[in-house]
N, C-alpha and C. Protein backbone atom coordinates (compact mmCIF):
# COMPACT_ATOMS: atom_id res chain seq x y z
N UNK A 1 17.72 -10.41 102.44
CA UNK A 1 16.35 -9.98 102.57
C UNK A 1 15.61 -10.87 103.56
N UNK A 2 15.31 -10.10 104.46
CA UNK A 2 14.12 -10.70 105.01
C UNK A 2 12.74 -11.57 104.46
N UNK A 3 13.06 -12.97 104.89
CA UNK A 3 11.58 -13.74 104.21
C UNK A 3 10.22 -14.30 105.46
N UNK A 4 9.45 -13.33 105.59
CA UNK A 4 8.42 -13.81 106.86
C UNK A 4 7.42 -15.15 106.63
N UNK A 5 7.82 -15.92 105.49
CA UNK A 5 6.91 -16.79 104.68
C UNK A 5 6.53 -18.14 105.18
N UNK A 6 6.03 -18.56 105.53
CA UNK A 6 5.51 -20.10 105.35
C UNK A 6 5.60 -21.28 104.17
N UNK A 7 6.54 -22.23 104.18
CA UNK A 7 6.76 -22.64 102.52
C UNK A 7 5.68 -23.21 102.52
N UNK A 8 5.07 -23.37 100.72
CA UNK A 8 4.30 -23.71 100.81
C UNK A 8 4.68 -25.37 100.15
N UNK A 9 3.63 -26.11 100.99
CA UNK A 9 3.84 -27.32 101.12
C UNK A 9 2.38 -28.24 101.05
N UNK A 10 2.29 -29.32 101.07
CA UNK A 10 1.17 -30.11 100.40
C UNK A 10 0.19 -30.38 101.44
N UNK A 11 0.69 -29.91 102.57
CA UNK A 11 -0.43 -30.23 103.93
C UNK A 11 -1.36 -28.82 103.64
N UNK A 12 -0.57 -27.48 103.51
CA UNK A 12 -1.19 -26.46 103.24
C UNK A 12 -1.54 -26.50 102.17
N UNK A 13 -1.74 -26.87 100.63
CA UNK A 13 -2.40 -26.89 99.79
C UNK A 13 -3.29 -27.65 99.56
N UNK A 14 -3.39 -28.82 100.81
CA UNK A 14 -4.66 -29.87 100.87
C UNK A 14 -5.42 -29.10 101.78
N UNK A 15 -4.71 -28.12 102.82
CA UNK A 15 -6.48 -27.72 103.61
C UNK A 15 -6.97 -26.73 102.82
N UNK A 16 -6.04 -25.62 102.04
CA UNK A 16 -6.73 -24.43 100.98
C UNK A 16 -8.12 -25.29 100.12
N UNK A 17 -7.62 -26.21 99.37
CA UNK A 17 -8.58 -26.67 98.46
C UNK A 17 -9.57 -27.54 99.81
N UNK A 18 -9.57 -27.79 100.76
CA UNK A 18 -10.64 -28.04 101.94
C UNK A 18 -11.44 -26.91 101.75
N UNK A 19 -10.78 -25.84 101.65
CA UNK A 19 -11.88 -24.66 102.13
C UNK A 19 -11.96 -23.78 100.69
N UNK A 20 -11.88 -25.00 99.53
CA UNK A 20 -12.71 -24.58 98.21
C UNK A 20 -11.66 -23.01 97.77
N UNK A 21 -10.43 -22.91 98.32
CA UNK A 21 -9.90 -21.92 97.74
C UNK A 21 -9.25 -22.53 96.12
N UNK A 22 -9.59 -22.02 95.06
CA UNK A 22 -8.94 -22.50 93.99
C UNK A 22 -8.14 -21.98 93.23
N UNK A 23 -8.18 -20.86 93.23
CA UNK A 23 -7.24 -19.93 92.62
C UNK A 23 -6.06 -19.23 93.23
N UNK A 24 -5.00 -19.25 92.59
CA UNK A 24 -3.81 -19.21 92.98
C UNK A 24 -2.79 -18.36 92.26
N UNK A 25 -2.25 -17.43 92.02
CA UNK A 25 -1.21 -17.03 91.65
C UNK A 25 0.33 -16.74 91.80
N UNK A 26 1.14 -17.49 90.91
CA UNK A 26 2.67 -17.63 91.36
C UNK A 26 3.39 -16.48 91.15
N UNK A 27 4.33 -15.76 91.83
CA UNK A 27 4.84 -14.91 91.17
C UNK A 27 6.47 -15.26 91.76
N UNK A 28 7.14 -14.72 91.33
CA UNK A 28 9.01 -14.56 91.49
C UNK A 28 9.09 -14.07 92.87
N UNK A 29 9.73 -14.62 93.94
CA UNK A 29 9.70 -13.93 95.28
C UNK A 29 11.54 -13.85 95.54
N UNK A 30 12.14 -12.78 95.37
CA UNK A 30 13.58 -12.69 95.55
C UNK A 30 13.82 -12.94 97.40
N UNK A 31 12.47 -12.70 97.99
CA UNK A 31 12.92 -12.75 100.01
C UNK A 31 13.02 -14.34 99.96
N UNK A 32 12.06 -15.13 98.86
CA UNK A 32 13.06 -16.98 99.24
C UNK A 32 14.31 -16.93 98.99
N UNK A 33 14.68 -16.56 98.24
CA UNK A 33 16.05 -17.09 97.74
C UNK A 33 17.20 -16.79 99.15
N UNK A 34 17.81 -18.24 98.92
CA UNK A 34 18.78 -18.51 100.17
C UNK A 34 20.09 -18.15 99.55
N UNK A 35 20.50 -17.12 100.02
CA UNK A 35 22.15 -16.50 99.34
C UNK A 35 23.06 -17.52 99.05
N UNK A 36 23.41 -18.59 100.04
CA UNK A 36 24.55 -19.51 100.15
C UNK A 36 24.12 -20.39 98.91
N UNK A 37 22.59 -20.62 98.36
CA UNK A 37 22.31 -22.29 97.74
C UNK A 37 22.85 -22.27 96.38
N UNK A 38 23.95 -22.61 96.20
CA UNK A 38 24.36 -22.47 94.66
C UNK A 38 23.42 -23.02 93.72
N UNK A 39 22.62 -23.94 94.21
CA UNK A 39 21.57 -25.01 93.41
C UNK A 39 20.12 -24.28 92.90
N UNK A 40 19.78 -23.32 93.78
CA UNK A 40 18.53 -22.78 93.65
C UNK A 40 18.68 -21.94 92.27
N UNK A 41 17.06 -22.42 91.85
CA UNK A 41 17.13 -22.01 89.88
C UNK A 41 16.42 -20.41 90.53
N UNK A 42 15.81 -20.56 91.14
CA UNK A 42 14.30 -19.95 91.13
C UNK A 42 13.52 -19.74 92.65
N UNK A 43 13.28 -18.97 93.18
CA UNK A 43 11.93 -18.48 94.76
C UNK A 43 10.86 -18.23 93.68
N UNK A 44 10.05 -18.51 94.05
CA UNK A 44 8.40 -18.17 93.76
C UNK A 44 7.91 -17.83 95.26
N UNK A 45 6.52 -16.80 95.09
CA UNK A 45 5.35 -16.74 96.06
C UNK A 45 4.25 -17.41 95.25
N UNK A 46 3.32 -18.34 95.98
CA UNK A 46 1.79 -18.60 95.72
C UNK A 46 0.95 -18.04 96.49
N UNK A 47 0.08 -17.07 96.55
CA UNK A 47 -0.84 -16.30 96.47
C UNK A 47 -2.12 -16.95 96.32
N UNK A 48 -3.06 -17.05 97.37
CA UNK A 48 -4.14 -18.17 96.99
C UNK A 48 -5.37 -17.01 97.10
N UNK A 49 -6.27 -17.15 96.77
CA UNK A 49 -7.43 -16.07 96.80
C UNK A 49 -8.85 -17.05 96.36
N UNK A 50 -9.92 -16.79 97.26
CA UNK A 50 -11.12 -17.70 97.08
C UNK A 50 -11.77 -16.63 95.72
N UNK A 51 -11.36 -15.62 96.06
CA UNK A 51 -12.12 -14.29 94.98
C UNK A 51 -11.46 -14.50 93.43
N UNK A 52 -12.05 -14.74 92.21
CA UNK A 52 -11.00 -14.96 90.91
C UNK A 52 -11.43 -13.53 90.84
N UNK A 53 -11.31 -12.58 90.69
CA UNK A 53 -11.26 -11.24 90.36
C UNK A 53 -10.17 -10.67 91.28
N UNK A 54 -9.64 -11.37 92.41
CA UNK A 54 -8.95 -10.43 93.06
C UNK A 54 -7.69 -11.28 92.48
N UNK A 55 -7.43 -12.49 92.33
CA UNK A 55 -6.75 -12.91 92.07
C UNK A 55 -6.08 -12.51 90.24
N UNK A 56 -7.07 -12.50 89.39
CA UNK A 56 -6.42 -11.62 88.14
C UNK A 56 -6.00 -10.69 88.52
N UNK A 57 -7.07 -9.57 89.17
CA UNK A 57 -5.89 -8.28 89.82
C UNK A 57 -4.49 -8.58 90.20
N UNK A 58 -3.98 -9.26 90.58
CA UNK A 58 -2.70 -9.67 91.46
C UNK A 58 -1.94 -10.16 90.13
N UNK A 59 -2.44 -10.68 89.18
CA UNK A 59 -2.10 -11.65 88.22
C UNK A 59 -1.75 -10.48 87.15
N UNK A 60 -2.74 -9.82 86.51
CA UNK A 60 -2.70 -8.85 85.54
C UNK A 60 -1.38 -7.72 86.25
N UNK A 61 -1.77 -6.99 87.50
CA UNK A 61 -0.46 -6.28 88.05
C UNK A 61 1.32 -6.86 87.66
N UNK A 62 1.49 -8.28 87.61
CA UNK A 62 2.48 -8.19 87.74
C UNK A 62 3.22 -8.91 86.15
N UNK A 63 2.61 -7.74 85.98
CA UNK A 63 2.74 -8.17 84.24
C UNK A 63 3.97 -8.50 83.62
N UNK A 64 5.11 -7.60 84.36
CA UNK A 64 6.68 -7.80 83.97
C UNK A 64 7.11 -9.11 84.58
N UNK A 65 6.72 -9.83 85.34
CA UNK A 65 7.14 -10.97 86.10
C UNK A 65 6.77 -12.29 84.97
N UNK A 66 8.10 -12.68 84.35
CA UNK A 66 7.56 -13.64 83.03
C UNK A 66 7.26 -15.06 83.85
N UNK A 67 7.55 -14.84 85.43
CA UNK A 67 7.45 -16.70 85.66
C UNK A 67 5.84 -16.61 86.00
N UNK A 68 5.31 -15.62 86.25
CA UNK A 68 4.05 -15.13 86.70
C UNK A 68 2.90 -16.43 86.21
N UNK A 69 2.14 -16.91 87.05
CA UNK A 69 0.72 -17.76 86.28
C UNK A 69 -0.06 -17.81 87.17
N UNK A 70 -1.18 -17.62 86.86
CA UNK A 70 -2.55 -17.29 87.16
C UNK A 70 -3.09 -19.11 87.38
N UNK A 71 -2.92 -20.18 88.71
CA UNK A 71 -3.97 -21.64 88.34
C UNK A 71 -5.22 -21.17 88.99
N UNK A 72 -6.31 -22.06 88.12
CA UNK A 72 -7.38 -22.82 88.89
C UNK A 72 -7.26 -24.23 89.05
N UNK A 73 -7.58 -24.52 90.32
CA UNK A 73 -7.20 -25.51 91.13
C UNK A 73 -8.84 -26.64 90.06
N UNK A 74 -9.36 -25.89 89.63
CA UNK A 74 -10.36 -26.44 88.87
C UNK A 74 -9.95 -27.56 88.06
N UNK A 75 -9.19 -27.26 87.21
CA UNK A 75 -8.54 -27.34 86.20
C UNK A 75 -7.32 -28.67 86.42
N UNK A 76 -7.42 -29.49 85.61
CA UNK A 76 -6.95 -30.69 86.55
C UNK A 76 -5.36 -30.67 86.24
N UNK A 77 -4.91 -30.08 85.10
CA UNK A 77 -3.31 -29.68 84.56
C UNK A 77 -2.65 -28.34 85.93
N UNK A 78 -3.41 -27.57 86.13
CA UNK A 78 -3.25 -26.53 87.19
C UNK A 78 -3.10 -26.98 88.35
N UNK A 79 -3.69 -28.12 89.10
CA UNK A 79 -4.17 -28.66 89.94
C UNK A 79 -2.93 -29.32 90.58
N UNK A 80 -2.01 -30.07 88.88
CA UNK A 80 -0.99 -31.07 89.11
C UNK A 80 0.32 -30.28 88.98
N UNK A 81 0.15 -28.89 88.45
CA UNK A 81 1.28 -27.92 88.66
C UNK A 81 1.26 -27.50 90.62
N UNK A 82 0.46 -27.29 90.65
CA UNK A 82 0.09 -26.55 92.28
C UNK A 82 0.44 -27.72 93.19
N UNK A 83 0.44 -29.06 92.72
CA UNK A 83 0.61 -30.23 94.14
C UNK A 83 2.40 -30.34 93.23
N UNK A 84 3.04 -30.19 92.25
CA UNK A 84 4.50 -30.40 92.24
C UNK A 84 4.96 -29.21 93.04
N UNK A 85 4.20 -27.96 93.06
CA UNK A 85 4.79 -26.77 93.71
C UNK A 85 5.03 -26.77 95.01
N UNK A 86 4.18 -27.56 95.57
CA UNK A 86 3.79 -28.02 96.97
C UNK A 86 4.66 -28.93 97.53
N UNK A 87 5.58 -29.74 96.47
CA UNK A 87 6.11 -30.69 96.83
C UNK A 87 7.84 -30.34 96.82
N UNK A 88 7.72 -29.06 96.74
CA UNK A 88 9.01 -28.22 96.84
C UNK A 88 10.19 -29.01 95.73
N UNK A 89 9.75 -28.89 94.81
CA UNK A 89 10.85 -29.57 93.91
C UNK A 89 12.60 -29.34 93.67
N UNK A 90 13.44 -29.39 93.64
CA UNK A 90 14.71 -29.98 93.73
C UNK A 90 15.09 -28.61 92.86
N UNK A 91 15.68 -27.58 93.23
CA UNK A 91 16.36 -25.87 92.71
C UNK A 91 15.53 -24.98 93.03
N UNK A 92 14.18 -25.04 93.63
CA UNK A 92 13.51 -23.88 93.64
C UNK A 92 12.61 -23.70 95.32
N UNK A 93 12.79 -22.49 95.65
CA UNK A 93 12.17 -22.63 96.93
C UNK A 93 10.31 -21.73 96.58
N UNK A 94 9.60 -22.30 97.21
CA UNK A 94 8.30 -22.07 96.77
C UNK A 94 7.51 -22.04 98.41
N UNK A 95 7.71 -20.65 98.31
CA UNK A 95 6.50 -19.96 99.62
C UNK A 95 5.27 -19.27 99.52
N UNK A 96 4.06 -19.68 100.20
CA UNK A 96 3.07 -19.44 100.40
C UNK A 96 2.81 -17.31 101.38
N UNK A 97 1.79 -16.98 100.77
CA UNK A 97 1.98 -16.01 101.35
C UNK A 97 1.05 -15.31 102.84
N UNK A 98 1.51 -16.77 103.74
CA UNK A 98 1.09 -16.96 104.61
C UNK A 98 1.99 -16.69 105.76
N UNK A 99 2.52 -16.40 106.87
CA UNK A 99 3.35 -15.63 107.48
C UNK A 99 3.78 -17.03 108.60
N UNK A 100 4.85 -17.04 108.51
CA UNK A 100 5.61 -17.85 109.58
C UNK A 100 4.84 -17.39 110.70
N UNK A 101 4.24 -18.63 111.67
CA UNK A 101 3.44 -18.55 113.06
C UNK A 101 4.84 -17.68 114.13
N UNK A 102 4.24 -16.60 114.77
CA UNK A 102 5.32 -15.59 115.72
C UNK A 102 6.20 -14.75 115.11
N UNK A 103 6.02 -14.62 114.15
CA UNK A 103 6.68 -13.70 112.70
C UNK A 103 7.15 -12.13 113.17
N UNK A 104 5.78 -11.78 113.75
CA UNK A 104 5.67 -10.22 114.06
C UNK A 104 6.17 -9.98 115.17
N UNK A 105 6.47 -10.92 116.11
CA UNK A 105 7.50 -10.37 117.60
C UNK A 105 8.99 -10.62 117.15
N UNK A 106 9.35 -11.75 115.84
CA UNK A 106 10.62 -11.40 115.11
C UNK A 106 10.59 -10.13 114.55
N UNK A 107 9.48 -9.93 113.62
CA UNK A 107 10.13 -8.27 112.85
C UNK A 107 10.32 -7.19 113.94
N UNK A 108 9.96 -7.39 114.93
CA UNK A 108 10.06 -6.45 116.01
C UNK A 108 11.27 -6.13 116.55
N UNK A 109 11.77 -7.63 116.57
CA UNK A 109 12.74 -7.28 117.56
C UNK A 109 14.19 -6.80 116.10
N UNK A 110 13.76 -7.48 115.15
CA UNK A 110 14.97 -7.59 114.19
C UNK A 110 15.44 -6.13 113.53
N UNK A 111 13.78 -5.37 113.87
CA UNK A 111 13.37 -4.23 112.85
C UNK A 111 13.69 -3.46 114.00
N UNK A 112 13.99 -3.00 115.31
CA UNK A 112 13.66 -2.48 116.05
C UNK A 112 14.19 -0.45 115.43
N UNK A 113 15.28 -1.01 115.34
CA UNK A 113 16.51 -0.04 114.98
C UNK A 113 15.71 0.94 113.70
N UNK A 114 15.83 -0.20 112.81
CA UNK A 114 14.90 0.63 111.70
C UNK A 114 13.68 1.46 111.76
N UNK A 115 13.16 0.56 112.67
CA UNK A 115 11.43 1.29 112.52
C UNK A 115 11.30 2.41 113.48
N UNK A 116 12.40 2.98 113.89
CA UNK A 116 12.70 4.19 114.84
C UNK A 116 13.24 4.55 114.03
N UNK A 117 13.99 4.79 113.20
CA UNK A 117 14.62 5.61 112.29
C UNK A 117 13.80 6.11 111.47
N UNK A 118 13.04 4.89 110.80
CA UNK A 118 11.62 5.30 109.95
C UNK A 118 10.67 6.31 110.07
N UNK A 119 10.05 6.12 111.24
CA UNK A 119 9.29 6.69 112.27
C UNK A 119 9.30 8.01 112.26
N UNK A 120 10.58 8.46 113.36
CA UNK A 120 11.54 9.32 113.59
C UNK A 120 11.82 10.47 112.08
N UNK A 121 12.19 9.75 110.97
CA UNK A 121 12.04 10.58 109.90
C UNK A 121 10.89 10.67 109.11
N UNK A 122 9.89 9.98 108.83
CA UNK A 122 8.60 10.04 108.21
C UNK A 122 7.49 10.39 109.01
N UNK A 123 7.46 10.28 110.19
CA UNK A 123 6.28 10.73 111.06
C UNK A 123 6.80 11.71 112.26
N UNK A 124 5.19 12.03 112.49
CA UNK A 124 5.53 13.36 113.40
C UNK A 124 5.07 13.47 114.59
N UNK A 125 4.94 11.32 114.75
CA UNK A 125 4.58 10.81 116.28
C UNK A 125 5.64 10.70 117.46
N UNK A 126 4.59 11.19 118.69
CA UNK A 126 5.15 11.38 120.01
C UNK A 126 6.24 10.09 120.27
N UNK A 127 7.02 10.11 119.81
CA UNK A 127 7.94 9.00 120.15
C UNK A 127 8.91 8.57 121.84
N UNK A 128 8.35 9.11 122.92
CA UNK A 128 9.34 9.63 123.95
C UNK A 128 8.52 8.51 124.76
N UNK A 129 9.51 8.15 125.54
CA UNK A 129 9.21 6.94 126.64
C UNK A 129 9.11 5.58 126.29
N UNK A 130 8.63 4.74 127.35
CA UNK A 130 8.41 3.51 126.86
C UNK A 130 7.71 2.82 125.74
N UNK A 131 7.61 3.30 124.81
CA UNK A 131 5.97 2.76 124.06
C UNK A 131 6.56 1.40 123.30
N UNK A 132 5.65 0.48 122.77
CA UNK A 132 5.80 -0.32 122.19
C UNK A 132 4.99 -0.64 121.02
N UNK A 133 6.02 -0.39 119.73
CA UNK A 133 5.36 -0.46 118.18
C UNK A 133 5.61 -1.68 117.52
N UNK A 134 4.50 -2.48 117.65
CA UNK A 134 4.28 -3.59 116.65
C UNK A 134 3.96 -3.84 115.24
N UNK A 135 4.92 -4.04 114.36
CA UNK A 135 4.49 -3.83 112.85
C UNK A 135 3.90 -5.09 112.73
N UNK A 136 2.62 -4.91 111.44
CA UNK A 136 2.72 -5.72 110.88
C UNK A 136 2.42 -5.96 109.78
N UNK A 137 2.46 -7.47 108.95
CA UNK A 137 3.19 -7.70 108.06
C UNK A 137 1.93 -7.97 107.26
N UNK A 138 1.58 -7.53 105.98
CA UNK A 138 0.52 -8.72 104.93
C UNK A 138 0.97 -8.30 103.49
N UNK A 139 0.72 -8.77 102.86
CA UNK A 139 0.92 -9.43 101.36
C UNK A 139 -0.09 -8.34 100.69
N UNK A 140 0.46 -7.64 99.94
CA UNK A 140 -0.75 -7.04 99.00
C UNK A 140 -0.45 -7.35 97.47
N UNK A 141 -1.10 -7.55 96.62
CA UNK A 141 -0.57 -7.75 95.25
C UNK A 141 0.75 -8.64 94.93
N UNK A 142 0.58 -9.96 96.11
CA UNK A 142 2.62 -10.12 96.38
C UNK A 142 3.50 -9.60 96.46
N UNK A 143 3.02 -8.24 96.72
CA UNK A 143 4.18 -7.36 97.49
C UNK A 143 4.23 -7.42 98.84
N UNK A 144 5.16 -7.23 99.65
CA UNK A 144 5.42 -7.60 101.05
C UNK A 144 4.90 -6.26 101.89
N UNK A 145 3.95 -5.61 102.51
CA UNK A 145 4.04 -4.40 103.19
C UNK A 145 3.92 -4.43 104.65
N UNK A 146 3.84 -3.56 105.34
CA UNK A 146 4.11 -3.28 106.87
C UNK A 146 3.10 -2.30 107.10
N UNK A 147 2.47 -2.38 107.97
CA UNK A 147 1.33 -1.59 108.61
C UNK A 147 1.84 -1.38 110.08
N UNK A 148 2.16 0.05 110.49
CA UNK A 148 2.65 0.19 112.35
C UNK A 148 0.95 1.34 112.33
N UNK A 149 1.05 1.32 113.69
CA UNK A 149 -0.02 2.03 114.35
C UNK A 149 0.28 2.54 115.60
N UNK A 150 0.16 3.98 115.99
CA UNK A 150 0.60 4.27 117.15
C UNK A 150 -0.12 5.56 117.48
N UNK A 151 -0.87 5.65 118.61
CA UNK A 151 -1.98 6.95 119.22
C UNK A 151 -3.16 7.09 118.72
N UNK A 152 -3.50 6.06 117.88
CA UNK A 152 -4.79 5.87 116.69
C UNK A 152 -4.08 6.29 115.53
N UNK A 153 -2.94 7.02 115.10
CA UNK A 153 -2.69 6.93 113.92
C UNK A 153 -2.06 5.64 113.02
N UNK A 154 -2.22 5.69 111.92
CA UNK A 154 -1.65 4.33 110.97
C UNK A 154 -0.91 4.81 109.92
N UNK A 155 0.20 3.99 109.47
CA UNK A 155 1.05 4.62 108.54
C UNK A 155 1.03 2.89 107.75
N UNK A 156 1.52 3.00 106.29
CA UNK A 156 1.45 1.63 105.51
C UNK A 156 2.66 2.02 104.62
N UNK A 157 3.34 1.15 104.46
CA UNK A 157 4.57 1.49 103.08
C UNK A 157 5.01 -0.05 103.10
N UNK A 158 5.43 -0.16 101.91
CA UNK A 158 6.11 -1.35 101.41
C UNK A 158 7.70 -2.01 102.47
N UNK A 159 7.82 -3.20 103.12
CA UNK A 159 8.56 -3.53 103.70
C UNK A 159 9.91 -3.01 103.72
N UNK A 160 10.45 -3.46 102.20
CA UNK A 160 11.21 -3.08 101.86
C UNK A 160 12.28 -1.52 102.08
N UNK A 161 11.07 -0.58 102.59
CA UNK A 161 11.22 0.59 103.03
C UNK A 161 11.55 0.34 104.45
N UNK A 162 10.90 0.24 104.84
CA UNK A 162 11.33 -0.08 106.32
C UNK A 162 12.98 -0.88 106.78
N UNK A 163 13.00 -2.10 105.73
CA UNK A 163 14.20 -2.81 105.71
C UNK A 163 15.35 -2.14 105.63
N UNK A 164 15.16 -1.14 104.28
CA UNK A 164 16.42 -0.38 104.09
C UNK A 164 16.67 1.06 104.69
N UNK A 165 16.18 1.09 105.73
CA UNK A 165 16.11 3.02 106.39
C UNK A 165 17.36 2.80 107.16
């Protein structure tokens, strides 16, 4: 699986709480997990949101996910979970759902194949000649999705779709 992620790490969780973001939600992310690492227990995503209402949304949604937790960075026990998370502890890989800097000229080139196939079978855009379709990538609910756009139209579906066409 494709992982477009940024780990998250303690330089990035010292400027979030700079800019008073406190709330955070972890959830199970299967795109960390490194196939080869016999050692790895566990991938998580952290999910940071300045909004606590959008952040329960995200939290309450992923109700089947038992590693799932809702911190406030308020909260000084939450605070010291979120800086060990940060500190990438020893079996578990822990990414932020912040997008590796040049991410989207990788899914481009990696996705190329796919997202013409996609396209091609789900849409009923002028596909002929040179054109050039840039997906891209954001986080909804810690789900991974893809947004392409092409002639003013927009199409949105979950990555994963795209990955496997």
């Amino acid at each position: 699986m494709f992982n477009p992620c940024y780990p998250f790490t303690s330089e990035l969780l010292d400027a979030m709480l700079q800019k008073e973001v406190v709330h955070y939600v972890r959830s199970t992310f299967p795109r960390g997990a490194v196939k080869d690492d016999k050692d790895l227990k566990n991938s998580f995503l952290i999910s940071h949101y300045h909004d606590p209402a959008e952040a329960e949304r995200h939290y309450n949604a992923i109700r089947h996910d038992a590693n799932r937790f809702h911190y406030d960075a308020r909260i000084p026990e939450h605070l010291e979970k979120l800086k060990a998370a940060a500190g990438q502890p020893e079996g578990y890989k822990i990414y932020s759902r912040i997008m590796t800097p040049g991410i989207e000229k990788k899914v481009t080139v990696l996705f190329k194949e796919n997202t013409k196939r996609y396209l091609y079978k789900n849409t009923d855009w002028d596909l002929k000649g040179r054109i050039t379709i840039t997906p891209f990538l954001y986080f909804q609910l810690g789900e991974l999705f893809v947004r392409i756009s092409h002639g003013g139209d927009e199409i949105k579906m979950k990555f994963e779709d795209l990955e496997n066409v």
